[in-house]
Protein backbone atom coordinates (compact mmCIF):
# COMPACT_ATOMS: atom_id res chain seq x y z
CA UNK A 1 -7.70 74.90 12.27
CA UNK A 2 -6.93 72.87 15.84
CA UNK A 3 -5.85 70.17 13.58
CA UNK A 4 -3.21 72.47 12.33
CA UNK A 5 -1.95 73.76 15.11
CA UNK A 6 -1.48 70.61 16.43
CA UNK A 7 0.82 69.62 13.19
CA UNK A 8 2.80 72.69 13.63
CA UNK A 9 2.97 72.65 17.40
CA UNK A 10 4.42 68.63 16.71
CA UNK A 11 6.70 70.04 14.08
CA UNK A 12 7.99 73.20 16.07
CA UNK A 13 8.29 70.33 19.22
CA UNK A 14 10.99 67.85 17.17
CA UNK A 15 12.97 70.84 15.94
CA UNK A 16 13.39 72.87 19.16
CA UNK A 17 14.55 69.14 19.97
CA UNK A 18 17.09 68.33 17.06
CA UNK A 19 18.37 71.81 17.77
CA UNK A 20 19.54 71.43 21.26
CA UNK A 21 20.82 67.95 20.48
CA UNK A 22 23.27 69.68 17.89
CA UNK A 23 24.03 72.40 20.00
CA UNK A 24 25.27 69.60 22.43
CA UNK A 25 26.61 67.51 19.90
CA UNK A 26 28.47 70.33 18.79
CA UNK A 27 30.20 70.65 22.20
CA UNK A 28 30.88 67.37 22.23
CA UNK A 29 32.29 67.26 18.96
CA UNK A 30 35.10 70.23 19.84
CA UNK A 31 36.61 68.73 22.76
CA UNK A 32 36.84 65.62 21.44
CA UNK A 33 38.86 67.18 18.60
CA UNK A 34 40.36 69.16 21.19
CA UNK A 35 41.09 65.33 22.54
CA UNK A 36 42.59 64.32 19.50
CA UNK A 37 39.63 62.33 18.14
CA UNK A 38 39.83 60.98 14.35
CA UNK A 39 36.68 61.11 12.45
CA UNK A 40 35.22 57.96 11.45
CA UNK A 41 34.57 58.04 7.83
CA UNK A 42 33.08 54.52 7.72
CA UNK A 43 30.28 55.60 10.26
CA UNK A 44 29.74 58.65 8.23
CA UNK A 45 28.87 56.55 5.05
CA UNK A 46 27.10 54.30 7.28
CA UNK A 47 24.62 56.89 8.56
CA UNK A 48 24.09 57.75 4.90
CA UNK A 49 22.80 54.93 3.97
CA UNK A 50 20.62 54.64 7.14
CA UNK A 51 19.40 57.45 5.18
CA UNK A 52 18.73 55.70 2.12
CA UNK A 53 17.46 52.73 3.42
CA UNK A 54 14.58 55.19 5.45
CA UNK A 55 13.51 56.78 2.59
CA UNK A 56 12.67 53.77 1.20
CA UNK A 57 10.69 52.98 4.22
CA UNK A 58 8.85 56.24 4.90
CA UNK A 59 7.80 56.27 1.28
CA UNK A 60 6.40 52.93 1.03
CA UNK A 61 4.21 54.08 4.39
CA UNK A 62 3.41 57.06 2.21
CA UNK A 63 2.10 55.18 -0.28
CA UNK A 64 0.22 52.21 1.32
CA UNK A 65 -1.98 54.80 3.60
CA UNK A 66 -2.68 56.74 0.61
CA UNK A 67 -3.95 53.83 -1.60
CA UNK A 68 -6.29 53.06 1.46
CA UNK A 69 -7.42 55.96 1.61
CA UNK A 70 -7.82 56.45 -2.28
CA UNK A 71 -9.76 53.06 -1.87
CA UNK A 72 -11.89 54.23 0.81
CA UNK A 73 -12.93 57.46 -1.40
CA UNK A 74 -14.00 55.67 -4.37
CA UNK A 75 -15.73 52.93 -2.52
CA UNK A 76 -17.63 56.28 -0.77
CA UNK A 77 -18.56 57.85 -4.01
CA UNK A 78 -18.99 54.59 -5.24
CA UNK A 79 -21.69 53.82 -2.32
CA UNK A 80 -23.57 57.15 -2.21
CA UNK A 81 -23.38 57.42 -6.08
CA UNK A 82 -25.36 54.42 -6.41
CA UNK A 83 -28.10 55.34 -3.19
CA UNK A 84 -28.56 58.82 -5.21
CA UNK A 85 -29.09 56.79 -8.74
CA UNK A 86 -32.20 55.03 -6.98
CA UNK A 87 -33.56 57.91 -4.92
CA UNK A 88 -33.72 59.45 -8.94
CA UNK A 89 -34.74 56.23 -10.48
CA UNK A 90 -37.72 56.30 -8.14
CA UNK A 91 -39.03 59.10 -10.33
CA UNK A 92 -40.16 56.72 -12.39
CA UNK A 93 -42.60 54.57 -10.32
CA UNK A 94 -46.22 55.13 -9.17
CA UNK A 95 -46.47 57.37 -6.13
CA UNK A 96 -46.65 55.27 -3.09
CA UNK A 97 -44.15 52.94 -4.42
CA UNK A 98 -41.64 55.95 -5.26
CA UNK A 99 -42.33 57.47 -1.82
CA UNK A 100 -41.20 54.26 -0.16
CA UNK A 101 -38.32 53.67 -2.26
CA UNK A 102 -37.46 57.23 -1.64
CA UNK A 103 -37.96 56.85 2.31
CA UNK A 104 -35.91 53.96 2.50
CA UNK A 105 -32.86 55.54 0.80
CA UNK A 106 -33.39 58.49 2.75
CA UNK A 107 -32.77 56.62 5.96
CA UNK A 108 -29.87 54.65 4.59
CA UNK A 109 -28.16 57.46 4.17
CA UNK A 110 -29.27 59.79 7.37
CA UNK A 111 -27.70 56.14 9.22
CA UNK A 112 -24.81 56.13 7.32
CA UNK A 113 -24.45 60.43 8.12
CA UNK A 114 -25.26 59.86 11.78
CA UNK A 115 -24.58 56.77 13.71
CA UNK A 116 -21.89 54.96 11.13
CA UNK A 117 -19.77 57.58 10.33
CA UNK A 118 -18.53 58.72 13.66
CA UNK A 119 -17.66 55.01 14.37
CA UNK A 120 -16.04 54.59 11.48
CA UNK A 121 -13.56 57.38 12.50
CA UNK A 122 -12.83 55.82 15.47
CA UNK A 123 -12.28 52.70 13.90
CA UNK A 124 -14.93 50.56 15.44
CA UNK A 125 -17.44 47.81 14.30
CA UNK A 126 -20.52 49.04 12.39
CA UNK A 127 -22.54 46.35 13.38
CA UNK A 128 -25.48 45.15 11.06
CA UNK A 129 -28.44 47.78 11.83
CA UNK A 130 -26.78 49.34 8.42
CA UNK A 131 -27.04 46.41 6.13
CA UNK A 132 -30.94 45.81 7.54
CA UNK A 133 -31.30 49.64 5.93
CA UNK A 134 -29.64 48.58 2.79
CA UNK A 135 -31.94 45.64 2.47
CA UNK A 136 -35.09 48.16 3.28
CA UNK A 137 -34.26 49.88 0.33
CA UNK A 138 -33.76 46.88 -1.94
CA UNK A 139 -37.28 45.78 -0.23
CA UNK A 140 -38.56 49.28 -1.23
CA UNK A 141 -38.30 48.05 -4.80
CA UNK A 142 -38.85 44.10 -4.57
CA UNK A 143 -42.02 44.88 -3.07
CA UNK A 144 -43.08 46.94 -6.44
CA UNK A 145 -44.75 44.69 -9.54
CA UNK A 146 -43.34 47.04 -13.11
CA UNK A 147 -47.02 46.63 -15.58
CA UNK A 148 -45.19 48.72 -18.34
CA UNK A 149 -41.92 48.19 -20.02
CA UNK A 150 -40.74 51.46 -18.95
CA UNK A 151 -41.42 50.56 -15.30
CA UNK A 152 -39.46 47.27 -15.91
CA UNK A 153 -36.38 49.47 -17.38
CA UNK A 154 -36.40 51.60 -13.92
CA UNK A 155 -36.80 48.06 -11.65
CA UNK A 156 -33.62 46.84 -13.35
CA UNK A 157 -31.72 49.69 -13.27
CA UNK A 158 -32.59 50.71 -9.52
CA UNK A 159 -31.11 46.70 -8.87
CA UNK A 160 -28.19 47.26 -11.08
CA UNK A 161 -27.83 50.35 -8.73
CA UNK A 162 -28.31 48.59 -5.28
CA UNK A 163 -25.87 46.08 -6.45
CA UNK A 164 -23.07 48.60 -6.90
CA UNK A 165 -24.25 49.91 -3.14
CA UNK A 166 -24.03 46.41 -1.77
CA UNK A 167 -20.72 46.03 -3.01
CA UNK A 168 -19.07 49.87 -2.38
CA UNK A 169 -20.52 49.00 1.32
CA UNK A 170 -18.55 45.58 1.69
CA UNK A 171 -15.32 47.91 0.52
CA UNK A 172 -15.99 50.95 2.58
CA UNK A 173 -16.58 48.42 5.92
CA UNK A 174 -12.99 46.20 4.95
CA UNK A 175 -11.26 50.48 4.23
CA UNK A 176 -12.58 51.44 7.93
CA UNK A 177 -10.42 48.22 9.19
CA UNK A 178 -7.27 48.48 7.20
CA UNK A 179 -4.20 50.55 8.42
CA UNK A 180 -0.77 50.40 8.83
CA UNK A 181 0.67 46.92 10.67
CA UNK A 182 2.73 47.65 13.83
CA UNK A 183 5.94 46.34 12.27
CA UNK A 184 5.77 49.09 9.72
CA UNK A 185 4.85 51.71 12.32
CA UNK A 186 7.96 50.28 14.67
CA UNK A 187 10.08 50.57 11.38
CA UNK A 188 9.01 54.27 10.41
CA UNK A 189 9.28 55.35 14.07
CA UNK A 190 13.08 53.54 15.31
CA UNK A 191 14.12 54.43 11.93
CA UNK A 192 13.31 57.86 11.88
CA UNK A 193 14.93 57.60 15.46
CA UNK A 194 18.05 56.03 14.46
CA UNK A 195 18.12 58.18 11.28
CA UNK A 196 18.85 61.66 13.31
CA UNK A 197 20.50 60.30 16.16
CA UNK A 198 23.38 59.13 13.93
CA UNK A 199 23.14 62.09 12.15
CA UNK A 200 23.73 63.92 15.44
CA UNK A 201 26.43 61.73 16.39
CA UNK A 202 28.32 62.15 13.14
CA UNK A 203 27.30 65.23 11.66
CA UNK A 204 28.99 68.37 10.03
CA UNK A 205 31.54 70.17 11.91
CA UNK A 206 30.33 73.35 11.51
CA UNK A 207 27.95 73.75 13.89
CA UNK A 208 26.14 76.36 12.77
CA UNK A 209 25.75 74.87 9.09
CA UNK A 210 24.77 71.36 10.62
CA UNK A 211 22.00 73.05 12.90
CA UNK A 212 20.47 74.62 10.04
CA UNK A 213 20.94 71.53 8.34
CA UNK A 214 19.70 69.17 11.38
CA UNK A 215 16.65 71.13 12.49
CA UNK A 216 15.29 70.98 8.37
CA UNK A 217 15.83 67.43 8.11
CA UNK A 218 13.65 66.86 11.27
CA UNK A 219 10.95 69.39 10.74
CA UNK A 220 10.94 67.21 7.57
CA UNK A 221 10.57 63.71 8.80
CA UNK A 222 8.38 64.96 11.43
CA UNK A 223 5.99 66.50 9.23
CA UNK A 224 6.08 63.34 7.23
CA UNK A 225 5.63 60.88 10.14
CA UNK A 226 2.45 62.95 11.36
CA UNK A 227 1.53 63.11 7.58
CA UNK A 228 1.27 59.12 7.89
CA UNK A 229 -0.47 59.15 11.00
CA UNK A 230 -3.37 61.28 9.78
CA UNK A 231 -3.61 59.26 6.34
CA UNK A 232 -3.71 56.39 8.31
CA UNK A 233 -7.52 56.85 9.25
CA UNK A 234 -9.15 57.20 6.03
CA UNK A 235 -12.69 58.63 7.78
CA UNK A 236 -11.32 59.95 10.53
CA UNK A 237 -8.65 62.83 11.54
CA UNK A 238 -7.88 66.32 9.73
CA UNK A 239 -7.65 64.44 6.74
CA UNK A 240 -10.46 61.98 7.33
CA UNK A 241 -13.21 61.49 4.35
CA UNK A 242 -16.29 63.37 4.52
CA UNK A 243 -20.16 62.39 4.99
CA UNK A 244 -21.35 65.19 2.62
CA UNK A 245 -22.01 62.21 -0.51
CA UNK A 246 -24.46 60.80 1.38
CA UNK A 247 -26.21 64.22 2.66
CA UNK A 248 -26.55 64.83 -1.06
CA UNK A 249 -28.57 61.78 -1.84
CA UNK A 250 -31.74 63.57 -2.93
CA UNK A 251 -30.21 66.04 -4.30
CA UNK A 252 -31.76 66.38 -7.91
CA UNK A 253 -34.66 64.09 -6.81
């Protein structure tokens, strides 16, 4: 709910903004005409394609911090998927060698719940006490001789399993680093700026129809712009991923 707020208090901020700009640009634009001052219709076809040509740019930011963080989801499910497969898988081995297998996923996953997650959504190194889990529970099952077929079924499943982990871990680690380059963020944000400043320097006459028209078009690009920013941390943020997959891992077990 704070997130919210937040979004709309941004929002409401920008068009309180773009409306006293065209209230003064409307001022401005009435004694110039009362100055004798020929519209430019060059610069009006100009700032419509300034249009153009950032639409094309906030989409592309749309969709590159939505792929990430489309990425970052199935490399997640992917991850926790594959810990819950061997926590189940366990069911299949003698006691004390299912309790450890079980025990080792367990505190994978409590790891990954606790201590990564919240440095993940600050974007920061996870350093390599996680991996050293990962290989616990690979030991977990290493560790355990199969004597019967159907044990040797489980053991190879269980390391088909901790395979896919290994690799939805390499992807969720390289999703936690990715984000938008600076160059794209200095593009969105001077081109958003240069966007509505020359549509408040040549805008509609009508004042009243170009307010109207000049607060929606920034409420718009504002929402959008903040819309970016939140993708933009895939596990972090009001829109940030969620540790529940991995809270779930014995879930069925």
């Amino acid at each position: 709910m704070e997130h919210v707020i937040a979004v709309i208090g941004i929002v409401v901020g920008f068009v309180v903004v773009a409306g006293g700009a065209v209230l003064l640009n409307g001022r401005r634009a009435r004694r110039s005409a009362r100055e004798g001052e020929v519209r430019d219709d060059t610069a009006e076809y100009l700032t419509m394609m300034v249009g153009v040509l950032y639409a094309l740019v906030l989409g592309l930011a749309l969709v590159t911090v939505w792929e990430a963080k489309s990425d970052a989801d199935t490399n997640l499910s992917a991850e926790a998927g594959a810990l819950h497969q061997t926590y189940l898988l366990a069911d299949g081995l003698p006691p004390a060698a299912a309790q450890r297998a079980r025990a080792a996923a367990d505190t994978y996953a409590a790891y990954v719940r606790n201590d990564e997650w919240p440095l993940m959504a600050q974007g920061k190194p996870l350093g390599t006490r996680g991996w050293t889990l990962l290989h616990d529970v690979q030991n977990a099952w290493t560790s355990f001789e199969p004597t019967t077929n159907a044990q040797q079924q489980v053991d190879q499943l269980a390391f088909g399993q901790i395979s896919v982990a290994y690799q939805a871990r390499h992807g969720r680690e390289a999703d936690g680093r990715r984000g938008m380059s600076g160059v794209m963020w200095f593009g969105l944000l001077a081109g958003g700026a240069l966007t509505l400043g020359l549509m408040f320097l040549f805008g509609i006459e009508r004042t009243g129809t170009h307010l109207v028209l000049a607060m929606g078009f920034t409420s718009l690009i504002a929402f959008m712009v903040v819309l970016v920013y939140a993708l933009n941390s895939p596990f972090g943020g009001p829109l940030g991923l969620s540790p529940v997959p991995f809270a779930d891992v014995a879930v069925g077990g």
